[in-house]
C-alpha atoms as a PDB file:
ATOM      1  CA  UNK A   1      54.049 -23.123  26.443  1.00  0.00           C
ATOM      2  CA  UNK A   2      56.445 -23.425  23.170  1.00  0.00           C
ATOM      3  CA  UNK A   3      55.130 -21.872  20.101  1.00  0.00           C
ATOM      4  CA  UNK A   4      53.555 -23.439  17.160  1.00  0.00           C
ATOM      5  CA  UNK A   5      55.772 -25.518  14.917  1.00  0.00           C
ATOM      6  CA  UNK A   6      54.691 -22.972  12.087  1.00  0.00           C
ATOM      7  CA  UNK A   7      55.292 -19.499  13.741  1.00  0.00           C
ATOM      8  CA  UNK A   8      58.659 -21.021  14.594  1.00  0.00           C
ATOM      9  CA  UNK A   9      59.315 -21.911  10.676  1.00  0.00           C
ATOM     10  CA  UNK A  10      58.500 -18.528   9.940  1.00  0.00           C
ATOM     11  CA  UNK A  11      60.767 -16.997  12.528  1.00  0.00           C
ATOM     12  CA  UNK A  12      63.862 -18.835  11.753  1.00  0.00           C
ATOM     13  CA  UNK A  13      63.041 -18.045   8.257  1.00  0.00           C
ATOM     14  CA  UNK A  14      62.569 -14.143   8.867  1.00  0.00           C
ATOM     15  CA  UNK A  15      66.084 -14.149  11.105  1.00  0.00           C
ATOM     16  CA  UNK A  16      67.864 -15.979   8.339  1.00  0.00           C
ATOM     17  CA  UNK A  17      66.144 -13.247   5.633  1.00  0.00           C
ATOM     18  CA  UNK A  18      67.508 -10.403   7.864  1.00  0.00           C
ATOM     19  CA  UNK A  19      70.946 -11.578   8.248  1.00  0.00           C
ATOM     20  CA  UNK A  20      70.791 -11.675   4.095  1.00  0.00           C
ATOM     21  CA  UNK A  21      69.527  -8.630   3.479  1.00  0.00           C
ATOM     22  CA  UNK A  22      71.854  -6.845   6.220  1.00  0.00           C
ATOM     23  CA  UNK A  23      74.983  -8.046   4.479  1.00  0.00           C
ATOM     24  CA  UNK A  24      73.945  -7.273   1.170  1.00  0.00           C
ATOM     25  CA  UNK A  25      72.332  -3.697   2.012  1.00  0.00           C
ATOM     26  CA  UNK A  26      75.106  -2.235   3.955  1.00  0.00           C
ATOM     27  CA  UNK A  27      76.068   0.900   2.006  1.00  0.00           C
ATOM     28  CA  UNK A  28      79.580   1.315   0.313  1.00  0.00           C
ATOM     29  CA  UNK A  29      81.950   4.274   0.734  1.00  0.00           C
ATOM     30  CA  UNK A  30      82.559   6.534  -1.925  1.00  0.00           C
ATOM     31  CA  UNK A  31      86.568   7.539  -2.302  1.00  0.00           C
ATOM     32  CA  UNK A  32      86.050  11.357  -2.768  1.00  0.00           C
ATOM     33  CA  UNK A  33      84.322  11.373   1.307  1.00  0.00           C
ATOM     34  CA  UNK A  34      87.721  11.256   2.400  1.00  0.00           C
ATOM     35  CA  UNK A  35      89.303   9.148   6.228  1.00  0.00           C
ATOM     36  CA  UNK A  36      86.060   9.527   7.387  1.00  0.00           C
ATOM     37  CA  UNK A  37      84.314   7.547   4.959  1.00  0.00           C
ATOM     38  CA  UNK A  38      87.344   5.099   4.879  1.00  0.00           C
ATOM     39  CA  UNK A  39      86.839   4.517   8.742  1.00  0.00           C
ATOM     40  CA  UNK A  40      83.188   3.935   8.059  1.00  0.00           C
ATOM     41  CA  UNK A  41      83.921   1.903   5.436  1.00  0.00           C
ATOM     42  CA  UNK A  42      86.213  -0.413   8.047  1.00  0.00           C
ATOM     43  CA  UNK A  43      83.331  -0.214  10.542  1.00  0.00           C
ATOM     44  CA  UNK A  44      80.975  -1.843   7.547  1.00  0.00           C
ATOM     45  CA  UNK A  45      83.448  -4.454   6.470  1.00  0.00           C
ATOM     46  CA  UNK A  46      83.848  -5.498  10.137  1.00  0.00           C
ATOM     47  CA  UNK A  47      79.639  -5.714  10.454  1.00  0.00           C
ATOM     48  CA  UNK A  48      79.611  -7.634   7.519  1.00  0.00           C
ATOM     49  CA  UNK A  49      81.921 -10.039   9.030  1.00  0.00           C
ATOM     50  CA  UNK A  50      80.429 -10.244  11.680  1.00  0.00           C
ATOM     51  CA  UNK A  51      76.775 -10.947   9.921  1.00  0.00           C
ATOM     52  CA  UNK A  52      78.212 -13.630   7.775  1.00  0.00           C
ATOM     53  CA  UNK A  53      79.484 -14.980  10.857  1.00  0.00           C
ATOM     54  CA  UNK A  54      76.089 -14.900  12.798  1.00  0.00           C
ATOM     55  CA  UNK A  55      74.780 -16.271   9.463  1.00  0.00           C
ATOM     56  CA  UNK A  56      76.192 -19.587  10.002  1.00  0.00           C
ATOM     57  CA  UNK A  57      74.820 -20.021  13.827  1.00  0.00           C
ATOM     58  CA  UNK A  58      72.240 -22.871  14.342  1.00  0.00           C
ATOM     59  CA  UNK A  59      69.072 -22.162  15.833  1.00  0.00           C
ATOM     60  CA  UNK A  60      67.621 -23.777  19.059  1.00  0.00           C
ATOM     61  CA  UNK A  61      64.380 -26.060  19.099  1.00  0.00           C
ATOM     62  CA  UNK A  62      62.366 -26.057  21.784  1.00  0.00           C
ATOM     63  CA  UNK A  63      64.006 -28.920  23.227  1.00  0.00           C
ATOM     64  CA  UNK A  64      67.454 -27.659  22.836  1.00  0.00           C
ATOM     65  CA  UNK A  65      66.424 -24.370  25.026  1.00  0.00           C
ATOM     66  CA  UNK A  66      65.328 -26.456  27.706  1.00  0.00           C
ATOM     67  CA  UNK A  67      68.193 -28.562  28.184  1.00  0.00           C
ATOM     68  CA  UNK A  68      70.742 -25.343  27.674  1.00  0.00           C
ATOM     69  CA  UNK A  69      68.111 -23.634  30.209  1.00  0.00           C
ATOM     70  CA  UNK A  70      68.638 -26.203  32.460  1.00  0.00           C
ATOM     71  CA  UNK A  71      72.350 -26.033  32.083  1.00  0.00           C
ATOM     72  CA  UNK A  72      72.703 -22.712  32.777  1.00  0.00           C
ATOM     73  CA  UNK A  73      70.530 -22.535  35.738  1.00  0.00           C
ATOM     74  CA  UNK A  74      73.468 -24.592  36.957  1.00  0.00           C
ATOM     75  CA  UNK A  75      76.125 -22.146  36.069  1.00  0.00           C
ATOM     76  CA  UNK A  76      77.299 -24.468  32.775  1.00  0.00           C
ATOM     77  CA  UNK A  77      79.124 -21.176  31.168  1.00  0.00           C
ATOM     78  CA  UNK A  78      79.693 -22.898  28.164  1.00  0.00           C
ATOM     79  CA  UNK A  79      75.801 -23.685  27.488  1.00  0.00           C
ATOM     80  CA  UNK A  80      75.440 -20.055  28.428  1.00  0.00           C
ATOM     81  CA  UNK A  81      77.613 -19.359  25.203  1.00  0.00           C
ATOM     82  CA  UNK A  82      76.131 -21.655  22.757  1.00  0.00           C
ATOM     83  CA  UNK A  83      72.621 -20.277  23.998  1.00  0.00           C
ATOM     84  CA  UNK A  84      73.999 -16.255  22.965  1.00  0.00           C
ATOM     85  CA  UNK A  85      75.618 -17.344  20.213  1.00  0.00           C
ATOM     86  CA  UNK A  86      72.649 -19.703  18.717  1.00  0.00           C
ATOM     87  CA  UNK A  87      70.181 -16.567  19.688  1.00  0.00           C
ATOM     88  CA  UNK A  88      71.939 -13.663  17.728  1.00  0.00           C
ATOM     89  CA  UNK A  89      70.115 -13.389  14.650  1.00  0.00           C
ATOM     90  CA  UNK A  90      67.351 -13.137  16.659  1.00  0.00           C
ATOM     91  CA  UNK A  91      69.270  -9.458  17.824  1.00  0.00           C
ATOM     92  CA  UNK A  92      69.825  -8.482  13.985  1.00  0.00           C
ATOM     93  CA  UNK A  93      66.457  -9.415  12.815  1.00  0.00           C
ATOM     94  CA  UNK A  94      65.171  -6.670  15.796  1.00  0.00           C
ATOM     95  CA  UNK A  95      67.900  -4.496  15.274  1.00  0.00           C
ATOM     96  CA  UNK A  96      66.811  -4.134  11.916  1.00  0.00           C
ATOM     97  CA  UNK A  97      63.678  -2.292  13.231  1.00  0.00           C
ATOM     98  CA  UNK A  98      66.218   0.258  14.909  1.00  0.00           C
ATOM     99  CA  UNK A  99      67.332   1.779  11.816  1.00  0.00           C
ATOM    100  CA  UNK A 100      67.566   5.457  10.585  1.00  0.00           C
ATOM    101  CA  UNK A 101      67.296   6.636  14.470  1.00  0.00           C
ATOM    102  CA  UNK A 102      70.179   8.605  14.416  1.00  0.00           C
ATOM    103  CA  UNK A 103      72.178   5.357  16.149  1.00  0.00           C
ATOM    104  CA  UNK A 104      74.897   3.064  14.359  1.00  0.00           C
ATOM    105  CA  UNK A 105      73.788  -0.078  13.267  1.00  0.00           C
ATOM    106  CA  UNK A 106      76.553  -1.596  14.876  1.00  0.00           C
ATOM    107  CA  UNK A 107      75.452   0.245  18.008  1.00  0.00           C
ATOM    108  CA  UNK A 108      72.301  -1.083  17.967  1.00  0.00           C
ATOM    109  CA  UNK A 109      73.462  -5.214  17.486  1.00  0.00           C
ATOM    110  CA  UNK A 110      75.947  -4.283  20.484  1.00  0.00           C
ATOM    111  CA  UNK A 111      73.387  -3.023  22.725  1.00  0.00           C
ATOM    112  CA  UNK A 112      70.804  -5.851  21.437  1.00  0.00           C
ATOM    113  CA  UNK A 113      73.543  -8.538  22.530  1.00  0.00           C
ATOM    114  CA  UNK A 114      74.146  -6.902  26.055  1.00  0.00           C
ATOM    115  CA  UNK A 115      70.133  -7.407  26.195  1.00  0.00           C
ATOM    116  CA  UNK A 116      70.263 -11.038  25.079  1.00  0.00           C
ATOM    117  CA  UNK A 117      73.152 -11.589  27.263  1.00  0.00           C
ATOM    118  CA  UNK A 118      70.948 -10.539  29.928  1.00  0.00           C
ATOM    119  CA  UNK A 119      67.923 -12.613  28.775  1.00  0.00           C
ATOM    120  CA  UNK A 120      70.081 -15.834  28.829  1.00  0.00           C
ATOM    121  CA  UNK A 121      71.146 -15.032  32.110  1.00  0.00           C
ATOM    122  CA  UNK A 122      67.586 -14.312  33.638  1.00  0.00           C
ATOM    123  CA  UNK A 123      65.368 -17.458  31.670  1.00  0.00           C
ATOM    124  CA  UNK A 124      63.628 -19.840  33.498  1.00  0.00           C
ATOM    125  CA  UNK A 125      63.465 -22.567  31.153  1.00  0.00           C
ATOM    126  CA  UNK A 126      60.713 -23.988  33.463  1.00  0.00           C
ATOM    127  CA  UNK A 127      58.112 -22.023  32.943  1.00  0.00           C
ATOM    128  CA  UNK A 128      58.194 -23.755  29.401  1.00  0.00           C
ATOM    129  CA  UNK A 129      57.834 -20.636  26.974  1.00  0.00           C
ATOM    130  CA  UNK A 130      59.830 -20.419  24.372  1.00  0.00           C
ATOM    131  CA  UNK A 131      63.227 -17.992  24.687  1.00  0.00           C
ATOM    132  CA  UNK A 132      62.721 -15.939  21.446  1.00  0.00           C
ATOM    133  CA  UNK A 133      59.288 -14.898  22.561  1.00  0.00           C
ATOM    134  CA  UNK A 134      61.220 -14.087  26.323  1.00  0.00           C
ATOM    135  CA  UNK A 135      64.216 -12.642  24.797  1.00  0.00           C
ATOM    136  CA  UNK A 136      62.795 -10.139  22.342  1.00  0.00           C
ATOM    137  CA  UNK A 137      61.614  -7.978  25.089  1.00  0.00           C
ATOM    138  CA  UNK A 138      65.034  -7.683  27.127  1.00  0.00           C
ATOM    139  CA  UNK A 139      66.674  -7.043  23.420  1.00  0.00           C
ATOM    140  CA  UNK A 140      64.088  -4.443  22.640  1.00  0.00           C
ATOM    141  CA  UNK A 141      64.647  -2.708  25.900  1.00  0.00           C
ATOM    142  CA  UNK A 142      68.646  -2.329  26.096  1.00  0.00           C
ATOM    143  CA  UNK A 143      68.070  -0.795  21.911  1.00  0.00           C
ATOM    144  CA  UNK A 144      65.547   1.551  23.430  1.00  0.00           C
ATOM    145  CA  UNK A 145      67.571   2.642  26.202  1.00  0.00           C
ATOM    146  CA  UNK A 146      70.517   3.277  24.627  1.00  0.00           C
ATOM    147  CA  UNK A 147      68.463   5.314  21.691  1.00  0.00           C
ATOM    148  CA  UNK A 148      66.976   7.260  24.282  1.00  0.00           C
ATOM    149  CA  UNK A 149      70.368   7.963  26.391  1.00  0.00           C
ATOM    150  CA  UNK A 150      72.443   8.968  23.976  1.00  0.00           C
ATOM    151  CA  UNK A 151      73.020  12.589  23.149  1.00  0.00           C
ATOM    152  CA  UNK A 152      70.622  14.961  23.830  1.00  0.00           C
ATOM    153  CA  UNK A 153      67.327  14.105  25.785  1.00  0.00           C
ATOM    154  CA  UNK A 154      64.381  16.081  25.556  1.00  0.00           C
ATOM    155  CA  UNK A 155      64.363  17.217  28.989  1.00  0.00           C
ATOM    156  CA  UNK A 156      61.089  15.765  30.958  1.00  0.00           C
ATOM    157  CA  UNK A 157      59.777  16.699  34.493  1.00  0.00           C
ATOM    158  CA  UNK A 158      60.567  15.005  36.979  1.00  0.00           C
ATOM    159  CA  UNK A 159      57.639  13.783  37.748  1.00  0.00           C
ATOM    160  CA  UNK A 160      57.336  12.572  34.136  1.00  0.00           C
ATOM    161  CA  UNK A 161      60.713  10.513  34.495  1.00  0.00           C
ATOM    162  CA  UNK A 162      59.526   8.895  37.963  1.00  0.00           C
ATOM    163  CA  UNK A 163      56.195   7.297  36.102  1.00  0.00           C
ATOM    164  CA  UNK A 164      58.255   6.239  33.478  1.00  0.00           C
ATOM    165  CA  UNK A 165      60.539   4.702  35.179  1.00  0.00           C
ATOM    166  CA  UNK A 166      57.929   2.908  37.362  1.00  0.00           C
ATOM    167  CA  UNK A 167      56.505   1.678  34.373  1.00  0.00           C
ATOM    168  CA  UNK A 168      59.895   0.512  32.971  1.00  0.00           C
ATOM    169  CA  UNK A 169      60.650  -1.675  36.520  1.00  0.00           C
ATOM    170  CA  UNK A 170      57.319  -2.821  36.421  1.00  0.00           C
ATOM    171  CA  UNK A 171      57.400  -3.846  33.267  1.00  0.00           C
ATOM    172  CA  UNK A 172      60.802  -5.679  33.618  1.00  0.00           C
ATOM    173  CA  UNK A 173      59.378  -7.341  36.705  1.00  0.00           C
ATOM    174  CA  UNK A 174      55.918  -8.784  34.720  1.00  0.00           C
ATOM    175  CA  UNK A 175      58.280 -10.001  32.043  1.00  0.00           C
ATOM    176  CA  UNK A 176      59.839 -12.155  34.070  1.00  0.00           C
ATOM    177  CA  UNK A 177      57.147 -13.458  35.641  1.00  0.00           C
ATOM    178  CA  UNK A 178      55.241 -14.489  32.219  1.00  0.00           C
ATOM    179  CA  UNK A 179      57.508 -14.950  30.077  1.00  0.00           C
ATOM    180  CA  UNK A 180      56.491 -12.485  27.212  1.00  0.00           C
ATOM    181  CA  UNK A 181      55.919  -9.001  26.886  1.00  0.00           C
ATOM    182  CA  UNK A 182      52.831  -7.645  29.598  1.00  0.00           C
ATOM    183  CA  UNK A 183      49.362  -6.424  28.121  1.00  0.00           C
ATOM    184  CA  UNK A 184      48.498  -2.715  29.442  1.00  0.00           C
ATOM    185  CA  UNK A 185      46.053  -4.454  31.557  1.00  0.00           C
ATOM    186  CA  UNK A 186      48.662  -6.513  33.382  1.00  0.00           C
ATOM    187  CA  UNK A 187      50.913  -3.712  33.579  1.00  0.00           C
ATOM    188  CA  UNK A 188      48.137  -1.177  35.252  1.00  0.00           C
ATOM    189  CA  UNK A 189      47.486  -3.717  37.729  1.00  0.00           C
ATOM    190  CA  UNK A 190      50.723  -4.434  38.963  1.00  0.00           C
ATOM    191  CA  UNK A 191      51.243  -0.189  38.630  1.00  0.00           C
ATOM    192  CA  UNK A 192      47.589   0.341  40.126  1.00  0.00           C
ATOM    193  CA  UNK A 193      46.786   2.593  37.807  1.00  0.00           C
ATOM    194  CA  UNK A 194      45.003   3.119  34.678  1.00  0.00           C
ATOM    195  CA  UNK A 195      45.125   1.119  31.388  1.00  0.00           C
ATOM    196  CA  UNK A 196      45.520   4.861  29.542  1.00  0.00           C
ATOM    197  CA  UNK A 197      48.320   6.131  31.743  1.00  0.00           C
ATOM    198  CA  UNK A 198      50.113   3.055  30.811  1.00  0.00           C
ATOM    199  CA  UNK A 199      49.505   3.194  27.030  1.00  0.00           C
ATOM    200  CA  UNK A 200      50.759   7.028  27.788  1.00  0.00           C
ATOM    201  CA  UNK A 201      54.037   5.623  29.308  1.00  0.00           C
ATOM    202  CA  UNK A 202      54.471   3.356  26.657  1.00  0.00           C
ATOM    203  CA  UNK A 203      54.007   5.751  23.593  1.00  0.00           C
ATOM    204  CA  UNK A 204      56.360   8.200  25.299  1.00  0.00           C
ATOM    205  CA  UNK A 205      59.037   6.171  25.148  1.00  0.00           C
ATOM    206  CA  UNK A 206      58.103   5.044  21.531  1.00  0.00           C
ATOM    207  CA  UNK A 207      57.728   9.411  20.897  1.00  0.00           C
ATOM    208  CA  UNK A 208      61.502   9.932  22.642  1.00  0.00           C
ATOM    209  CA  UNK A 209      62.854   7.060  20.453  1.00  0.00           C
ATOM    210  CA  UNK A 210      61.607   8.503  17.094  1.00  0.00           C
ATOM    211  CA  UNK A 211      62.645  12.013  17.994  1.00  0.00           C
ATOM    212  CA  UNK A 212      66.327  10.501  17.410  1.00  0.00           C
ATOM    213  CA  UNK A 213      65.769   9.918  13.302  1.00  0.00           C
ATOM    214  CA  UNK A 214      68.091  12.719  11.158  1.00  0.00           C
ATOM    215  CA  UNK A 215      65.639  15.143   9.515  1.00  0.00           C
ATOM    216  CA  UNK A 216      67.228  14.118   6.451  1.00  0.00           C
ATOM    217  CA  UNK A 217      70.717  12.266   5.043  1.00  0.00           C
ATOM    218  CA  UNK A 218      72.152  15.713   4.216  1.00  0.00           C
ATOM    219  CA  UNK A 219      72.668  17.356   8.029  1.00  0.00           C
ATOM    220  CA  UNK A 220      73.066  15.710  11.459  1.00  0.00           C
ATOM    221  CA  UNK A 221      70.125  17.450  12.898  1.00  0.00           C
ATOM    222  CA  UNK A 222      67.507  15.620  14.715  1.00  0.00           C
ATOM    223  CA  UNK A 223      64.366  16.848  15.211  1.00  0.00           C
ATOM    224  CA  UNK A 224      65.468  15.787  19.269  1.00  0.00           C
ATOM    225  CA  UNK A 225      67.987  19.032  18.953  1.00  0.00           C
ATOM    226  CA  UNK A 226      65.302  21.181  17.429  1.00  0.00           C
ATOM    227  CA  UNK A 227      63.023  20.785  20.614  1.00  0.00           C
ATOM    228  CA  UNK A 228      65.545  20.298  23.330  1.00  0.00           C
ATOM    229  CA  UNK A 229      65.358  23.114  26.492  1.00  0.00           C
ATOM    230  CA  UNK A 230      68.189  25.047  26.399  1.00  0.00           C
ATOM    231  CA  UNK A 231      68.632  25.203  29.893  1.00  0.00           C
ATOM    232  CA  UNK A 232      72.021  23.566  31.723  1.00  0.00           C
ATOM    233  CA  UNK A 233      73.750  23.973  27.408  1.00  0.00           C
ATOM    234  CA  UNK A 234      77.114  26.554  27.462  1.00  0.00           C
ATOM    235  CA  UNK A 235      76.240  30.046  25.755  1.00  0.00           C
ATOM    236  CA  UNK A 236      77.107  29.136  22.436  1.00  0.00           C
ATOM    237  CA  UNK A 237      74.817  26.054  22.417  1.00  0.00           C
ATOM    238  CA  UNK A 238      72.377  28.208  24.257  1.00  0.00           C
ATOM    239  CA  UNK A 239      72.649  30.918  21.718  1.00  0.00           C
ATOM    240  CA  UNK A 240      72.248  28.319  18.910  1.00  0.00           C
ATOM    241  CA  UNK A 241      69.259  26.225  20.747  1.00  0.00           C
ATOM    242  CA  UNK A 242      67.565  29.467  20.909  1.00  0.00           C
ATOM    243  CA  UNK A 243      68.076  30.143  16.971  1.00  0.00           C
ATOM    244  CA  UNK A 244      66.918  26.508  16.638  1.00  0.00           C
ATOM    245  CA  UNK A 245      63.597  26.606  18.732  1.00  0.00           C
ATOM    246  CA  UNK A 246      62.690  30.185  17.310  1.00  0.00           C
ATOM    247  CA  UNK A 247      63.013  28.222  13.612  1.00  0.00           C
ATOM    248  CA  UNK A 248      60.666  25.170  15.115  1.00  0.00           C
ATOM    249  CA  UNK A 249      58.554  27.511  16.862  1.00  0.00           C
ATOM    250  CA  UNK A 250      58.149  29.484  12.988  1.00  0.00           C
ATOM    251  CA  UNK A 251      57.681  25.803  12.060  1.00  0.00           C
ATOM    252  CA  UNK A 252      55.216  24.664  14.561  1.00  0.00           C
ATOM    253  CA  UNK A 253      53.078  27.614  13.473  1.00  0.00           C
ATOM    254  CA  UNK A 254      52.893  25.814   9.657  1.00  0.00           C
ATOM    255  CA  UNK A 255      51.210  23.046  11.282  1.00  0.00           C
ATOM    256  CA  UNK A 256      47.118  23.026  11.559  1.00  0.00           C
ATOM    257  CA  UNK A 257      46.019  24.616  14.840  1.00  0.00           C
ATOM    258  CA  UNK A 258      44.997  20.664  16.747  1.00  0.00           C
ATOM    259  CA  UNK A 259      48.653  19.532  16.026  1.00  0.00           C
ATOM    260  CA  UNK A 260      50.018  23.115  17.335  1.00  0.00           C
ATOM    261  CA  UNK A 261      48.542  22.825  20.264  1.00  0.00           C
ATOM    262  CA  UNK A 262      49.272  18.843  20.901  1.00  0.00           C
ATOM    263  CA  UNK A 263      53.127  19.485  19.931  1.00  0.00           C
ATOM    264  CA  UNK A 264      53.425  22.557  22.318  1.00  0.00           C
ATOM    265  CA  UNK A 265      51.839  21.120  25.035  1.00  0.00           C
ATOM    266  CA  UNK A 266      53.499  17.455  24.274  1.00  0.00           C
ATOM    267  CA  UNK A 267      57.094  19.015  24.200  1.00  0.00           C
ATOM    268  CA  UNK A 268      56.330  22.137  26.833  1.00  0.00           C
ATOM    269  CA  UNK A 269      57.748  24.754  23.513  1.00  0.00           C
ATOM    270  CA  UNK A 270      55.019  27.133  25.702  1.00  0.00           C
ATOM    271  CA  UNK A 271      57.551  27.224  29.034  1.00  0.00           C
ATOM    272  CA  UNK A 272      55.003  25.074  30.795  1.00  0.00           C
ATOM    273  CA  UNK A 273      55.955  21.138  31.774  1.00  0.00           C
ATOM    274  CA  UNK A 274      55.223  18.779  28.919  1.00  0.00           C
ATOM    275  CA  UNK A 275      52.365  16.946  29.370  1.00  0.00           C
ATOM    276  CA  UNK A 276      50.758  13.768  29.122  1.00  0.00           C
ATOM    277  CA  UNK A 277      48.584  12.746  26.386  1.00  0.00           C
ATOM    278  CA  UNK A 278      46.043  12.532  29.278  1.00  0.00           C
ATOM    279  CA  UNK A 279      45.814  15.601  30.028  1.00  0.00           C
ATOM    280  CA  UNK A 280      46.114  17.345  26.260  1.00  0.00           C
ATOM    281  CA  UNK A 281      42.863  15.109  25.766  1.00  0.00           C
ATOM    282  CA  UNK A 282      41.029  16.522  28.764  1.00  0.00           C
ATOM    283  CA  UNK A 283      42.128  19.881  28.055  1.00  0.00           C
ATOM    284  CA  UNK A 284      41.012  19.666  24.434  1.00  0.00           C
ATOM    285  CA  UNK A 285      37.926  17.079  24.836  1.00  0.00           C
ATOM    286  CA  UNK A 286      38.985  14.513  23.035  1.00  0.00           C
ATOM    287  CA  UNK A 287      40.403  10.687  24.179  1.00  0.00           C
ATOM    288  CA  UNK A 288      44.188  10.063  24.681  1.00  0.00           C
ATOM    289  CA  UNK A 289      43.779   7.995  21.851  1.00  0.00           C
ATOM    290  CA  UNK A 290      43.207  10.866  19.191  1.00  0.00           C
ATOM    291  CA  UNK A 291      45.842  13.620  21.008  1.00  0.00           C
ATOM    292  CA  UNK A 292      48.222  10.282  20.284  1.00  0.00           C
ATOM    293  CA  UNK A 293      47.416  10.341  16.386  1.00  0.00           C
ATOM    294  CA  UNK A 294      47.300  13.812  16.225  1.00  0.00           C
ATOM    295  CA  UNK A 295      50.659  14.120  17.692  1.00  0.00           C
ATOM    296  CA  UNK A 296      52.132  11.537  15.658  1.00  0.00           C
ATOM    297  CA  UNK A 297      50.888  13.202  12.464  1.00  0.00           C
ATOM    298  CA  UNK A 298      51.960  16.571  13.752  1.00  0.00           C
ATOM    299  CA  UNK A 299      55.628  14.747  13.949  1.00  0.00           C
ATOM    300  CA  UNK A 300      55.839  13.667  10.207  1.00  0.00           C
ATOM    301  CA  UNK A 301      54.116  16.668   9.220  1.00  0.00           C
ATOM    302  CA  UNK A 302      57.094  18.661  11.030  1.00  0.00           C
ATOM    303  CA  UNK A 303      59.940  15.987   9.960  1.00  0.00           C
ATOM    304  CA  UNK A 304      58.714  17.142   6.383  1.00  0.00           C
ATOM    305  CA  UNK A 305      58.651  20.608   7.176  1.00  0.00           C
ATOM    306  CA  UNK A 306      61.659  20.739   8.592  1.00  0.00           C
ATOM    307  CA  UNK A 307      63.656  18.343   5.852  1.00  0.00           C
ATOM    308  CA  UNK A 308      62.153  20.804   3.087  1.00  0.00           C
ATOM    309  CA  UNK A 309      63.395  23.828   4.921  1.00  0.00           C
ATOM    310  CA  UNK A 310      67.111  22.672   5.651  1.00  0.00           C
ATOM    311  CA  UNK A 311      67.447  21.360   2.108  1.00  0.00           C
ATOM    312  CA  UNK A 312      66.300  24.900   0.744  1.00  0.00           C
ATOM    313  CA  UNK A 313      68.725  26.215   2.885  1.00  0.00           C
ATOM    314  CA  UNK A 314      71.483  23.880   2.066  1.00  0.00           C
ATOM    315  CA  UNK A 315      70.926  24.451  -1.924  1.00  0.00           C
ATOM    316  CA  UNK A 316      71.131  28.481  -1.420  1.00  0.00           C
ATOM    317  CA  UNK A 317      74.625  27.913   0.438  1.00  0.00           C
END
């Protein structure tokens, strides 16, 4: 079914806000940082072209969709191009969310296209939803992926990365199917498992993607290369993850003793296998819902931490 006349209003108006506010927040270079701050400086004058030129792209009624559906369900290419092209403020106004991760902005539209791209390619204007509503998810889930992939991963167990990626194909698969982004009910059904092992799934990968923010805009640390098992690195990395996780570990200690023992068991800092928020809740006897909020304050907590310690540092030096 097509969404309300109003919500639509409100999201043209929000994508055409976004593009505005992109082009006029993009920050400037200063001439004293030297060619790297010129290249930078290219790299934001060629985003800002390219925002002004989404800016001018006209956006799809609900009529329009179904007829360029229709179209490219045939294999009409060039009603597979006006549909990308009319849809990609709809990949700024989500990139936007992206931000501050540790991941280009540029990056992020790039790898939001390649997810509309694929959302054009896979809609079934039949089922009569509307494409934004369908789209957002495949966007959301190429930005994700690519946050998560790049660099340095926290490494998981394997068994850890199998569920996961059961839920992601799973996921993929009910998306499809309804047109919009599952409920955790739908999800656990078509996993046949529970509701809270799904909501697990799905705030790990929401965990792994924050773990990718700088600590702060003076270093390129993340608090992902704070935590990271040193295993597989060469001995100077391994040397200098070692340095790292004693200073988190010193950290981690500075937290109050519930969030200790959520992070180290979360992240495995102990030598054991991370674990689930599941099972830090049974061990502790308390829900998966409170290890999840206690974990999530235990992360700011330690972003502060960690931010007030490497400024310190950097104002000694």
């Amino acid at each position: 079914m097509s969404r309300p006349h109003d919500e639509e209003s409100e999201l043209s108006e929000a994508r055409r806000q976004t593009v505005d506010d992109m082009d006029a927040s993009e920050p400037t270079s200063s001439p004293d940082q030297g060619e790297r701050e010129t290249g930078r400086a290219e790299g934001l004058d060629t985003l800002k072209s390219y925002l002004r030129e989404v800016r001018r792209s006209t956006l799809l009624t609900f009529k329009q969709e179904q007829q360029l559906g229709k179209r490219v369900m045939a294999g009409d290419e060039q009603a597979r191009q006006q549909m990308i092209e009319s849809n990609l403020r709809l990949v700024i106004s989500i990139g936007k969310r992206y931000m501050h991760r540790g991941f280009p902005f540029s990056d992020i539209v790039e790898e939001g296209n390649l997810g509309l791209i694929k959302a054009v390619e896979k809609f079934n204007y039949k089922r009569g939803f509307r494409f934004s509503t369908y789209a957002s998810w495949w966007i959301r889930q190429y930005i994700e992926r690519a946050i998560i992939n790049q660099g340095k991963l926290v490494r998981l167990p394997v068994h850890v990365v199998e569920r996961l990626n059961r839920y992601l194909n799973r996921v993929e698969q009910l998306v499809q199917e309804l047109g919009r982004e599952p409920r955790a009910a739908e999800v656990a059904a078509k996993m046949k498992t529970s509701e809270e092992e799904v909501l697990d799934l799905k705030q790990l990968v929401r965990t792994t993607c924050s773990l990718d923010s700088p600590l702060n805009d003076r270093t390129d640390t993340f608090l992902r290369d704070v935590i990271e098992d040193p295993v597989g690195l060469s001995p100077d990395e391994t040397a200098d993850g070692v340095r790292r996780r004693t200073e988190l570990m010193a950290w981690v200690r500075e937290l109050p003793e519930k969030e200790q023992t959520v992070i180290v068991s979360r992240f495995g800092l102990d030598g054991d296998e991370a674990k689930t928020l599941e099972e830090i809740g049974r061990t502790m006897g308390l829900t998966r819902e409170r290890v999840r909020q206690i974990e999530m304050a235990a992360l700011v907590r330690l972003r502060n931490t960690i931010e007030r310690k490497t400024m310190t540092q950097a104002d000694l030096l």
